[in-house]
C-alpha atoms as a PDB file:
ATOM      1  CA  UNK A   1     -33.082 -11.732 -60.200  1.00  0.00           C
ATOM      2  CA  UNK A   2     -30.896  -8.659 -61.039  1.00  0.00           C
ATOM      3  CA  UNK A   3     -27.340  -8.284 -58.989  1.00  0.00           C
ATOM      4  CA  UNK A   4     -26.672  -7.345 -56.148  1.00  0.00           C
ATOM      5  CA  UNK A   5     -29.394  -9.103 -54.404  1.00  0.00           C
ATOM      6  CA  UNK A   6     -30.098  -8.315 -51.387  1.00  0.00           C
ATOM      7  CA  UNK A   7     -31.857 -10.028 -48.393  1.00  0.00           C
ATOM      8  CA  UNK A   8     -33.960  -9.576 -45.059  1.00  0.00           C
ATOM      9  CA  UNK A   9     -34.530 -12.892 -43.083  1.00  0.00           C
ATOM     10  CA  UNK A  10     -36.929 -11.941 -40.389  1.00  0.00           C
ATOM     11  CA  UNK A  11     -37.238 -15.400 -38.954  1.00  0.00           C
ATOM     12  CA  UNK A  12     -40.099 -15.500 -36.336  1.00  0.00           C
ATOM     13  CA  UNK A  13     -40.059 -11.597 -35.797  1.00  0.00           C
ATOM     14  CA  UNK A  14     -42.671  -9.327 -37.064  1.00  0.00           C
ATOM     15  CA  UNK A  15     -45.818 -10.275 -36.474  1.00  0.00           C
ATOM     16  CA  UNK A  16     -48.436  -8.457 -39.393  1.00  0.00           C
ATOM     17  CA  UNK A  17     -48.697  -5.192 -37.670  1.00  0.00           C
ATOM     18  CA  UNK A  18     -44.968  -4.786 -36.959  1.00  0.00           C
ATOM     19  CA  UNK A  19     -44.317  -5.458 -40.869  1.00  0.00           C
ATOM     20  CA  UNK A  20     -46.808  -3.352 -42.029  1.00  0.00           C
ATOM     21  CA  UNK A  21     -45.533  -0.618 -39.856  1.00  0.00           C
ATOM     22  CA  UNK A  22     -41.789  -1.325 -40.843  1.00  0.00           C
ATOM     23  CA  UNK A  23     -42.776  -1.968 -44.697  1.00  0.00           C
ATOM     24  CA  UNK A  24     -43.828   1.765 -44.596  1.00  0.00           C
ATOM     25  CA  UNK A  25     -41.154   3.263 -43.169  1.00  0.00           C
ATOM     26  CA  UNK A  26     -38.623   1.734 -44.988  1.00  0.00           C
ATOM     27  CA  UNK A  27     -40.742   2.177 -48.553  1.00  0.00           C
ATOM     28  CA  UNK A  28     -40.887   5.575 -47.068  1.00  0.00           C
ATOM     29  CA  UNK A  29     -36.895   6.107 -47.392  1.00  0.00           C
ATOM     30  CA  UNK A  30     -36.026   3.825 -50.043  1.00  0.00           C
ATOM     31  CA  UNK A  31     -36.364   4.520 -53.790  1.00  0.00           C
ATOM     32  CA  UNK A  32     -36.382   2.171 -56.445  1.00  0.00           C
ATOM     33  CA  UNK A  33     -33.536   1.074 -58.306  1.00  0.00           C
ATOM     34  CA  UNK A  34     -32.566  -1.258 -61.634  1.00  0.00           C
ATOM     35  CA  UNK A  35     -29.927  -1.880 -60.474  1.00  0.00           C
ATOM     36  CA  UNK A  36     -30.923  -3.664 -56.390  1.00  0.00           C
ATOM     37  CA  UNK A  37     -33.286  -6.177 -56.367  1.00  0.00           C
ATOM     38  CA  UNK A  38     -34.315  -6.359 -52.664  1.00  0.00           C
ATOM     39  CA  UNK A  39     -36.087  -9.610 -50.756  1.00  0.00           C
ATOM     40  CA  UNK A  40     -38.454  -9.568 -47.988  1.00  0.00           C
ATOM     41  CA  UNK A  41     -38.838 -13.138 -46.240  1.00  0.00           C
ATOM     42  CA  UNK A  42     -41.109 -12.594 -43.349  1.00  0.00           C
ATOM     43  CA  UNK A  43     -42.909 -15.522 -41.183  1.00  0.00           C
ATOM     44  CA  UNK A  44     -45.747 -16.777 -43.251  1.00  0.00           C
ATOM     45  CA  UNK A  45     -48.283 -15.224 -41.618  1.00  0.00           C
ATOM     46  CA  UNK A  46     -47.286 -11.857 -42.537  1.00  0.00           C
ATOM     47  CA  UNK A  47     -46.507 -12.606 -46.047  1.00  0.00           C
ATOM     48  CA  UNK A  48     -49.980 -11.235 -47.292  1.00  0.00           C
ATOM     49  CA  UNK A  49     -49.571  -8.256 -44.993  1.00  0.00           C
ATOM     50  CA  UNK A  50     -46.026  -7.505 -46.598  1.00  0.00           C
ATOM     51  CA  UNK A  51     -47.020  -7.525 -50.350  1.00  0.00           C
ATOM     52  CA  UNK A  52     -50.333  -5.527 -49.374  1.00  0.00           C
ATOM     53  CA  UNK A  53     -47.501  -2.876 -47.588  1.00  0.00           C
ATOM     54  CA  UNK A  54     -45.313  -2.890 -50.579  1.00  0.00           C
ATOM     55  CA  UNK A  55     -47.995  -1.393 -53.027  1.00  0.00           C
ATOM     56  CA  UNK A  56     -46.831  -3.687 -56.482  1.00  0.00           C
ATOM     57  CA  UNK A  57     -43.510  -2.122 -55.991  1.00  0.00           C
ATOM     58  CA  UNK A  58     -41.624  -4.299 -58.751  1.00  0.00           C
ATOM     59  CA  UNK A  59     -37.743  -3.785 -57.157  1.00  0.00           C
ATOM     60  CA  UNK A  60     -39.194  -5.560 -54.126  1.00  0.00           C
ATOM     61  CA  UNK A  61     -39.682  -9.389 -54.158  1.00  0.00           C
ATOM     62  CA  UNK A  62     -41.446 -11.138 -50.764  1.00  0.00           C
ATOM     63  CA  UNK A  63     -40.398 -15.024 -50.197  1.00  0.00           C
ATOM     64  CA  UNK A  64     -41.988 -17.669 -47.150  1.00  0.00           C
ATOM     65  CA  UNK A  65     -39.124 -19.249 -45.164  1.00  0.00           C
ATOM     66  CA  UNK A  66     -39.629 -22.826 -45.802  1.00  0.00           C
ATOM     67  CA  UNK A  67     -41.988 -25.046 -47.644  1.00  0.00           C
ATOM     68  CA  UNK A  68     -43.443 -28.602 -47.040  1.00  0.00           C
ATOM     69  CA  UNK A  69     -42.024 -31.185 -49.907  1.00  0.00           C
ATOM     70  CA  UNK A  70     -45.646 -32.001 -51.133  1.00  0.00           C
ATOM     71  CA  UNK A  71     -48.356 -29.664 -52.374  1.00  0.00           C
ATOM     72  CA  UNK A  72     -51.136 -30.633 -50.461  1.00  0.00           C
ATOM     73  CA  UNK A  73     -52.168 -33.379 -47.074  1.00  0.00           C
ATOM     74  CA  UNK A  74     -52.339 -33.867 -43.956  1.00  0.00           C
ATOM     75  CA  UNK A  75     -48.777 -32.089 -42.665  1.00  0.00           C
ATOM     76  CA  UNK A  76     -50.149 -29.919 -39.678  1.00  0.00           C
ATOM     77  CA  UNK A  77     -48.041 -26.777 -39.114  1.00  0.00           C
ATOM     78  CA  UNK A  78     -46.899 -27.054 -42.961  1.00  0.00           C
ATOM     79  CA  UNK A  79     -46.545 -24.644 -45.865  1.00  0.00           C
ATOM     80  CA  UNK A  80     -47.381 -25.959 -49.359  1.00  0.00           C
ATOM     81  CA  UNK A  81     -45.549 -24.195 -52.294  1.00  0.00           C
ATOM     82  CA  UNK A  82     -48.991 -23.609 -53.811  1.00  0.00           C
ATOM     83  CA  UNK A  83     -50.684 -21.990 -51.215  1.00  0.00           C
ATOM     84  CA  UNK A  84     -47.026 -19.859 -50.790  1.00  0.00           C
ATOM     85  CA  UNK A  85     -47.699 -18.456 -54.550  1.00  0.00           C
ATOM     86  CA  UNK A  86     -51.101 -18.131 -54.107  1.00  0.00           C
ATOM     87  CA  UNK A  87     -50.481 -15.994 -50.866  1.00  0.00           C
ATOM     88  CA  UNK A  88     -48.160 -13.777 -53.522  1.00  0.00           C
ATOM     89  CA  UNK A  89     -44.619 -15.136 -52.563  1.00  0.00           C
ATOM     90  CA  UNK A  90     -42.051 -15.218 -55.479  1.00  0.00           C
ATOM     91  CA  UNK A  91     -39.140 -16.780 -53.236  1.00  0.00           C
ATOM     92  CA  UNK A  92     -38.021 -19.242 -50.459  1.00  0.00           C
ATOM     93  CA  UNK A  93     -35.323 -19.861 -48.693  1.00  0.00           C
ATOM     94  CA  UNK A  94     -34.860 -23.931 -48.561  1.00  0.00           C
ATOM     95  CA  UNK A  95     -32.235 -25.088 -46.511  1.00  0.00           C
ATOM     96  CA  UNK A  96     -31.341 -22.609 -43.793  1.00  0.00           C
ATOM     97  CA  UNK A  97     -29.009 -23.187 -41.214  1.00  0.00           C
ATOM     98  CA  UNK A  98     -31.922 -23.134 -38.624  1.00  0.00           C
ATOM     99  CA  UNK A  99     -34.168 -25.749 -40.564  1.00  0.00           C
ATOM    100  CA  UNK A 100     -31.327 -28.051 -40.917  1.00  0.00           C
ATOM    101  CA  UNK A 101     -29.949 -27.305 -37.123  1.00  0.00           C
ATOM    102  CA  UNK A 102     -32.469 -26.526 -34.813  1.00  0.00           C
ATOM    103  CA  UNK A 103     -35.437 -28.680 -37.182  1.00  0.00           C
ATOM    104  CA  UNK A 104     -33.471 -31.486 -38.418  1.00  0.00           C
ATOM    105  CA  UNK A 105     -34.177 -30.988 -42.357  1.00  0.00           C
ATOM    106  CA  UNK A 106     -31.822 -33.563 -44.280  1.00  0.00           C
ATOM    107  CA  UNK A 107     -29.963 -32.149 -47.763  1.00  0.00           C
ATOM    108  CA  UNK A 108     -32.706 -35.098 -49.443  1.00  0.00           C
ATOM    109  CA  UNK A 109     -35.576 -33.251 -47.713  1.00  0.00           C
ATOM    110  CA  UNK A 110     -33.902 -29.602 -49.515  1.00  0.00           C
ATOM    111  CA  UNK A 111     -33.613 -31.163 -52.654  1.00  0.00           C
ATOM    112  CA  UNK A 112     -37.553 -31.964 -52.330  1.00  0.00           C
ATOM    113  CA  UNK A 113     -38.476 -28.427 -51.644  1.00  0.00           C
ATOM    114  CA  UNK A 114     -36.151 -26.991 -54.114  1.00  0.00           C
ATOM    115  CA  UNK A 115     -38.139 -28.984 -56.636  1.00  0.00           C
ATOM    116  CA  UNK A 116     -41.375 -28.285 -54.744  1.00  0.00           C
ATOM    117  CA  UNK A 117     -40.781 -24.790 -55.558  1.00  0.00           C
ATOM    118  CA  UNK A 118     -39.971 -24.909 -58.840  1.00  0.00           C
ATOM    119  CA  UNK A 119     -43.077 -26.822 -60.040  1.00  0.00           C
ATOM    120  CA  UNK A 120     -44.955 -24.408 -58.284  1.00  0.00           C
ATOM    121  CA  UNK A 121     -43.304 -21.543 -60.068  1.00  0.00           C
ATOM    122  CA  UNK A 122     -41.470 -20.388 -56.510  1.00  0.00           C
ATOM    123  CA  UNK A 123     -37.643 -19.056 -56.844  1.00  0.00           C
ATOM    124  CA  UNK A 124     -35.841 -21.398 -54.250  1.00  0.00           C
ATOM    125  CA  UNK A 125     -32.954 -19.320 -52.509  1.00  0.00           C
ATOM    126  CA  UNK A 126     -31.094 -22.664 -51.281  1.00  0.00           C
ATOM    127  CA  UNK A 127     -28.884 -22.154 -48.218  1.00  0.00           C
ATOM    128  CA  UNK A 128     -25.489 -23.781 -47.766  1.00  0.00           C
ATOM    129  CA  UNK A 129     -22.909 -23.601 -44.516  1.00  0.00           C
ATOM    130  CA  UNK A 130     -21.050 -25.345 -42.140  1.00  0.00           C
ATOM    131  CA  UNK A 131     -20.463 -25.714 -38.606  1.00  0.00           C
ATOM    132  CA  UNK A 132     -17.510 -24.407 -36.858  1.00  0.00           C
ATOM    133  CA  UNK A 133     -16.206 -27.893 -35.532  1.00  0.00           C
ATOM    134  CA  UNK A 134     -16.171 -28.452 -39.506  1.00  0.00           C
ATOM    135  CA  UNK A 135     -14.729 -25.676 -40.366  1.00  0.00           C
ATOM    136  CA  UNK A 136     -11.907 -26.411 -37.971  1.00  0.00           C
ATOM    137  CA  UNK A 137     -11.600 -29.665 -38.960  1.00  0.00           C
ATOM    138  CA  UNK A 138     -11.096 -28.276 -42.672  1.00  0.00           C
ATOM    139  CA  UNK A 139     -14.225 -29.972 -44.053  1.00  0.00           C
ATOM    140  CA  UNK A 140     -15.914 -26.298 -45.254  1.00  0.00           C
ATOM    141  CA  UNK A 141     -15.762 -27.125 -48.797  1.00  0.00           C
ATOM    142  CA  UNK A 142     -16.720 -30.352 -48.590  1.00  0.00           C
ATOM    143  CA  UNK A 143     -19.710 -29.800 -46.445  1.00  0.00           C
ATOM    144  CA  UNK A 144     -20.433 -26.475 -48.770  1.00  0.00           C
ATOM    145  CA  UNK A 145     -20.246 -28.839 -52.033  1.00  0.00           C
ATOM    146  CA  UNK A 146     -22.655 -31.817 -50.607  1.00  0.00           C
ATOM    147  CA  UNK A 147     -25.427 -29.657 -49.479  1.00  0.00           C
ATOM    148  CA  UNK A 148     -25.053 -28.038 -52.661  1.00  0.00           C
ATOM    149  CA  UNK A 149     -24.915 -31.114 -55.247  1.00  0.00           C
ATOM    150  CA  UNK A 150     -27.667 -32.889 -53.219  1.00  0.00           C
ATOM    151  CA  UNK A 151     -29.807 -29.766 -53.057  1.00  0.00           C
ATOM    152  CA  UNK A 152     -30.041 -28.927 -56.757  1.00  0.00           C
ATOM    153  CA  UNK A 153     -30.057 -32.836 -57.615  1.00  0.00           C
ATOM    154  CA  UNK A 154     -33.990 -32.879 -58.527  1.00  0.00           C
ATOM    155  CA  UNK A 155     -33.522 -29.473 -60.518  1.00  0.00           C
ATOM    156  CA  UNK A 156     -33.209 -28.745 -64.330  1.00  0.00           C
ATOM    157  CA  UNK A 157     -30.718 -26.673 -65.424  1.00  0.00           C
ATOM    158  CA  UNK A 158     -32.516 -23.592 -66.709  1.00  0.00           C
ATOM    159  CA  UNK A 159     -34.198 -23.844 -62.984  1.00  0.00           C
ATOM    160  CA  UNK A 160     -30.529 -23.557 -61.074  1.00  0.00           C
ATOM    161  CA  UNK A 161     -29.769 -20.932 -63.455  1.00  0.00           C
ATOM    162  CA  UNK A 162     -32.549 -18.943 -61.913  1.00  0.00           C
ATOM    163  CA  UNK A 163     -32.454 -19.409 -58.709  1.00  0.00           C
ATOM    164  CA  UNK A 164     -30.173 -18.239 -55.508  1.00  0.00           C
ATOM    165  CA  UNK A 165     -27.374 -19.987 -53.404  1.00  0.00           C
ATOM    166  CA  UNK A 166     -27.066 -18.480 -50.449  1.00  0.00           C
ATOM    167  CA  UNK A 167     -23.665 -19.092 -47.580  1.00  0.00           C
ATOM    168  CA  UNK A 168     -24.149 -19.395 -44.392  1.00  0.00           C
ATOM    169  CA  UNK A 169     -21.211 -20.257 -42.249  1.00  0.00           C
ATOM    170  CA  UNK A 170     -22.893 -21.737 -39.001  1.00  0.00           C
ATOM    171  CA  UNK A 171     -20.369 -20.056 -37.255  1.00  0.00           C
ATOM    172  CA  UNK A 172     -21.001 -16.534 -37.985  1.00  0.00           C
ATOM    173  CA  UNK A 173     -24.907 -16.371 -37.712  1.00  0.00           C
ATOM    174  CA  UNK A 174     -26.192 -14.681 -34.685  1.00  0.00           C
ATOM    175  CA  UNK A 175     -22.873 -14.700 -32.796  1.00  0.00           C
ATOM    176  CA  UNK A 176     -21.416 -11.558 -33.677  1.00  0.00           C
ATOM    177  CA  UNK A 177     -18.405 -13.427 -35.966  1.00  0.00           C
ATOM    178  CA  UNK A 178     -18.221 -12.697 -39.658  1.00  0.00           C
ATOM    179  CA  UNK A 179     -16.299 -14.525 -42.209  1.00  0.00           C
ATOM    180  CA  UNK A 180     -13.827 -12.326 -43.359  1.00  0.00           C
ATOM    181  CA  UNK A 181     -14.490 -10.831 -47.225  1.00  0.00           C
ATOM    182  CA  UNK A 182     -11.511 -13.290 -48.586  1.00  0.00           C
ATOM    183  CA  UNK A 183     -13.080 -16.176 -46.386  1.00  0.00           C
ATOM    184  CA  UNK A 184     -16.415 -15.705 -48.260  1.00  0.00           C
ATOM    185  CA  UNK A 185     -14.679 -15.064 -51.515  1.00  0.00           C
ATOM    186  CA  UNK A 186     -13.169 -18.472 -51.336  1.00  0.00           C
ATOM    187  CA  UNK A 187     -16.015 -20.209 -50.660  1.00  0.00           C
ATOM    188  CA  UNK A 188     -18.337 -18.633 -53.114  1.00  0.00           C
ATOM    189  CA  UNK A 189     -15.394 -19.184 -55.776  1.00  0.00           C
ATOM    190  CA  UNK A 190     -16.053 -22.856 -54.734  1.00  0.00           C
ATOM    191  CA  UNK A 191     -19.856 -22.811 -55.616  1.00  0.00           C
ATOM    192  CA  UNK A 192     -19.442 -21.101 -58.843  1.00  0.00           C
ATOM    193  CA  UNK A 193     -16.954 -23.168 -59.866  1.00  0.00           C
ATOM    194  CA  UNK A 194     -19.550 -26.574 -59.079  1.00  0.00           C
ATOM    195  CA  UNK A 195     -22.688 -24.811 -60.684  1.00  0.00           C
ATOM    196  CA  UNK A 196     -20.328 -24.198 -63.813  1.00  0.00           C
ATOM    197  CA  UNK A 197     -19.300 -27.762 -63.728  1.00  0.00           C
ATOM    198  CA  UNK A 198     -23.491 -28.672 -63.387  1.00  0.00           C
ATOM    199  CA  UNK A 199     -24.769 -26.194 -65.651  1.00  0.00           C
ATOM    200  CA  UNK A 200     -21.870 -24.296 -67.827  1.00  0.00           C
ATOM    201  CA  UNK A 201     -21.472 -20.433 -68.106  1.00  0.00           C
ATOM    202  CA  UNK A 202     -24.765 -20.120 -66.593  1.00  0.00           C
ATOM    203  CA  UNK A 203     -23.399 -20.164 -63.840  1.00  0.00           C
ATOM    204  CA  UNK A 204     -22.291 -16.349 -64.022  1.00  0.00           C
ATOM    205  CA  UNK A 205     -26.192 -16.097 -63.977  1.00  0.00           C
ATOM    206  CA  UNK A 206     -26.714 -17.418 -60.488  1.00  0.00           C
ATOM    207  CA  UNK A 207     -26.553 -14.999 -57.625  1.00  0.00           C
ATOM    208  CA  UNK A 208     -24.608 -16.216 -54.261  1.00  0.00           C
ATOM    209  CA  UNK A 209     -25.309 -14.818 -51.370  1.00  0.00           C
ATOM    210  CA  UNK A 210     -23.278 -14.348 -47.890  1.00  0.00           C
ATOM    211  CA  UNK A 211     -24.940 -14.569 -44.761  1.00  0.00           C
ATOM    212  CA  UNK A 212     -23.846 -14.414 -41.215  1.00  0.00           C
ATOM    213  CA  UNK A 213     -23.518 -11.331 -38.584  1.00  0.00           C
ATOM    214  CA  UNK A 214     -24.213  -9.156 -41.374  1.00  0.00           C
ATOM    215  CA  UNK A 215     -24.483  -5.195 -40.103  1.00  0.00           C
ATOM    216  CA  UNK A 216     -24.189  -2.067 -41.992  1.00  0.00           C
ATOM    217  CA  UNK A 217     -20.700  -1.996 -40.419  1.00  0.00           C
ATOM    218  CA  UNK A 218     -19.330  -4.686 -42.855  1.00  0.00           C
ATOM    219  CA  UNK A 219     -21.924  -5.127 -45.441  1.00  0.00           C
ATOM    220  CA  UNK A 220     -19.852  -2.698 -48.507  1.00  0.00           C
ATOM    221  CA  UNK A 221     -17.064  -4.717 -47.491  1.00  0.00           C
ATOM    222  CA  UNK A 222     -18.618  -8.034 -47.943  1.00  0.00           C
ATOM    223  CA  UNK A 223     -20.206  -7.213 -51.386  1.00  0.00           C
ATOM    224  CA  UNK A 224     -17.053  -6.215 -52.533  1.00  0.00           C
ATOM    225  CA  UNK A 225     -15.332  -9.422 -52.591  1.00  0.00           C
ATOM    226  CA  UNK A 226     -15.128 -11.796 -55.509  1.00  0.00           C
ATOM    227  CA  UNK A 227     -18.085 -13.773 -56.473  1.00  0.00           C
ATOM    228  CA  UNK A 228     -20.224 -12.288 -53.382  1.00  0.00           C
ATOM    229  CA  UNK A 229     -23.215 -10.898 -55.756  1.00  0.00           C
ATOM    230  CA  UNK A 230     -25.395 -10.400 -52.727  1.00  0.00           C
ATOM    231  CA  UNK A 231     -26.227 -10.701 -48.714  1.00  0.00           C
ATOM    232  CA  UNK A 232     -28.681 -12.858 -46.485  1.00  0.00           C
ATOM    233  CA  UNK A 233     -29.316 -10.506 -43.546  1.00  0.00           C
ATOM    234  CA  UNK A 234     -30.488 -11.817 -40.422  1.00  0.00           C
ATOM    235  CA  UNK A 235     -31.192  -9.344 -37.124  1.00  0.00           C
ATOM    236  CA  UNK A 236     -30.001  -6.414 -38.811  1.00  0.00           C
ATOM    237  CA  UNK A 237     -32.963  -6.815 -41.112  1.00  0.00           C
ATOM    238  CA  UNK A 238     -35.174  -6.167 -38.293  1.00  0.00           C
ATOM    239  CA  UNK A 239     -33.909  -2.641 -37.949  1.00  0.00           C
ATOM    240  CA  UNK A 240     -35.017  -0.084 -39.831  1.00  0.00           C
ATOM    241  CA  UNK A 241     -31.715   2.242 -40.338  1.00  0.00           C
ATOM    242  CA  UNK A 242     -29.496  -0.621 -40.160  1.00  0.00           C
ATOM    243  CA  UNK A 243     -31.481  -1.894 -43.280  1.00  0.00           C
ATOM    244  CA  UNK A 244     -31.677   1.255 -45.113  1.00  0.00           C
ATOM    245  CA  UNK A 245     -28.111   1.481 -44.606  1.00  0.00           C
ATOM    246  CA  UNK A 246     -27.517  -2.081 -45.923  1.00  0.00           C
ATOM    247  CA  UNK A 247     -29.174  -1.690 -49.219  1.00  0.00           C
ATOM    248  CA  UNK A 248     -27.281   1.928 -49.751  1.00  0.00           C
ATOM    249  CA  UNK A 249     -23.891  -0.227 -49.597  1.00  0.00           C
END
């Protein structure tokens, strides 16, 4: 993945004929560039519908939103890694806030999907964030560091040196608050300095991602501090012009 990266979460929004439509229109304003790479993750059953929109545009990559830890079996309601790359996903996001908050998925359970992906030749985006009654409690980085050293646990190094880590302060997503661009700095310095104690000066190679209340109002601000290399956008994803305007910060 090239730097910055940037990232639409459309959670359960956009149904196959809203992406379509919205695919067009904003392939309709935005160019290419070498130097963006952009992600779609829409709900997996516009994934197909997506990558048909986007017309084999190459600065565009399309990723599910979760996977099942096996490939195949009777898990009703699941997504396999397999059929996720056969559908024509590159990416998924493993991990988020929602799956682990709202869904109950352990750090052991990310760790299996991380891996899941990466047999399956998937790029796992792995989420990381804490709570706000542990952020005021001053446990951030420890939190931060745990779902990131279990997460990557089943992973080889030249796979974490091609993936994504992506923070998500709890806090800040969907409530309007937005870690400040020296409180993300701080806690992406704390990531890059644990993948360069797992996997050495690779580590420069790994993008990290902020996300939470992310808007066109504070997105140039956000990629301009230290070690933020890209953005996980939630609702403002779902927007057309507030997109657009995202990806031109």
């Amino acid at each position: 993945m090239q730097k910055p990266v940037l990232a639409g979460n459309w959670k359960m929004n956009h149904g196959p004929t809203e992406a379509r439509a919205f695919v067009a229109a904003f392939t309709a304003r935005w160019s290419p560039r070498a130097d963006l790479t952009i992600l779609f993750f829409p709900p997996a059953l516009s994934v197909t519908t997506v990558i048909h929109a986007l017309g084999g545009r190459a600065d565009i990559g399309v990723g599910v939103q979760n996977i099942w830890t096996e490939d195949k079996g009777a898990f009703t309601g699941e997504t396999s890694a397999p059929m996720a790359r056969d559908a024509g996903a590159r990416f998924v996001l493993v991990g988020h806030s929602e799956r682990r908050h709202v869904f109950g998925e352990t750090d052991e359970q990310a760790a299996k999907k991380c891996a899941a992906a990466a047999r399956n030749g998937l790029t796992p985006v792995l989420c990381v964030g804490e709570l706000l009654e542990q952020r005021e409690a001053g446990k951030t980085m420890d939190i931060v560091l745990r779902q990131l050293r279990t997460g990557l646990s089943l992973l080889d190094p030249d796979v974490i040196a091609s993936m994504a880590i992506a923070y998500e302060p709890v806090w800040a997503i969907g409530t309007g608050k937005t870690a400040t661009p020296g409180d993300a700095a701080a806690v992406h310095g704390v990531i890059r300095a644990a993948l360069h104690n797992l996997i050495g000066q690779r580590a420069s190679e790994v993008p990290i991602l902020y996300g939470g209340s992310v808007n066109a109002g504070n997105a140039r601000a956000l990629l301009a501090a230290a070690d933020v290399d890209g953005l996980l956008v939630g609702g403002a994803s779902l927007d057309i012009e507030g997109w657009v305007s995202i990806c031109g910060s």
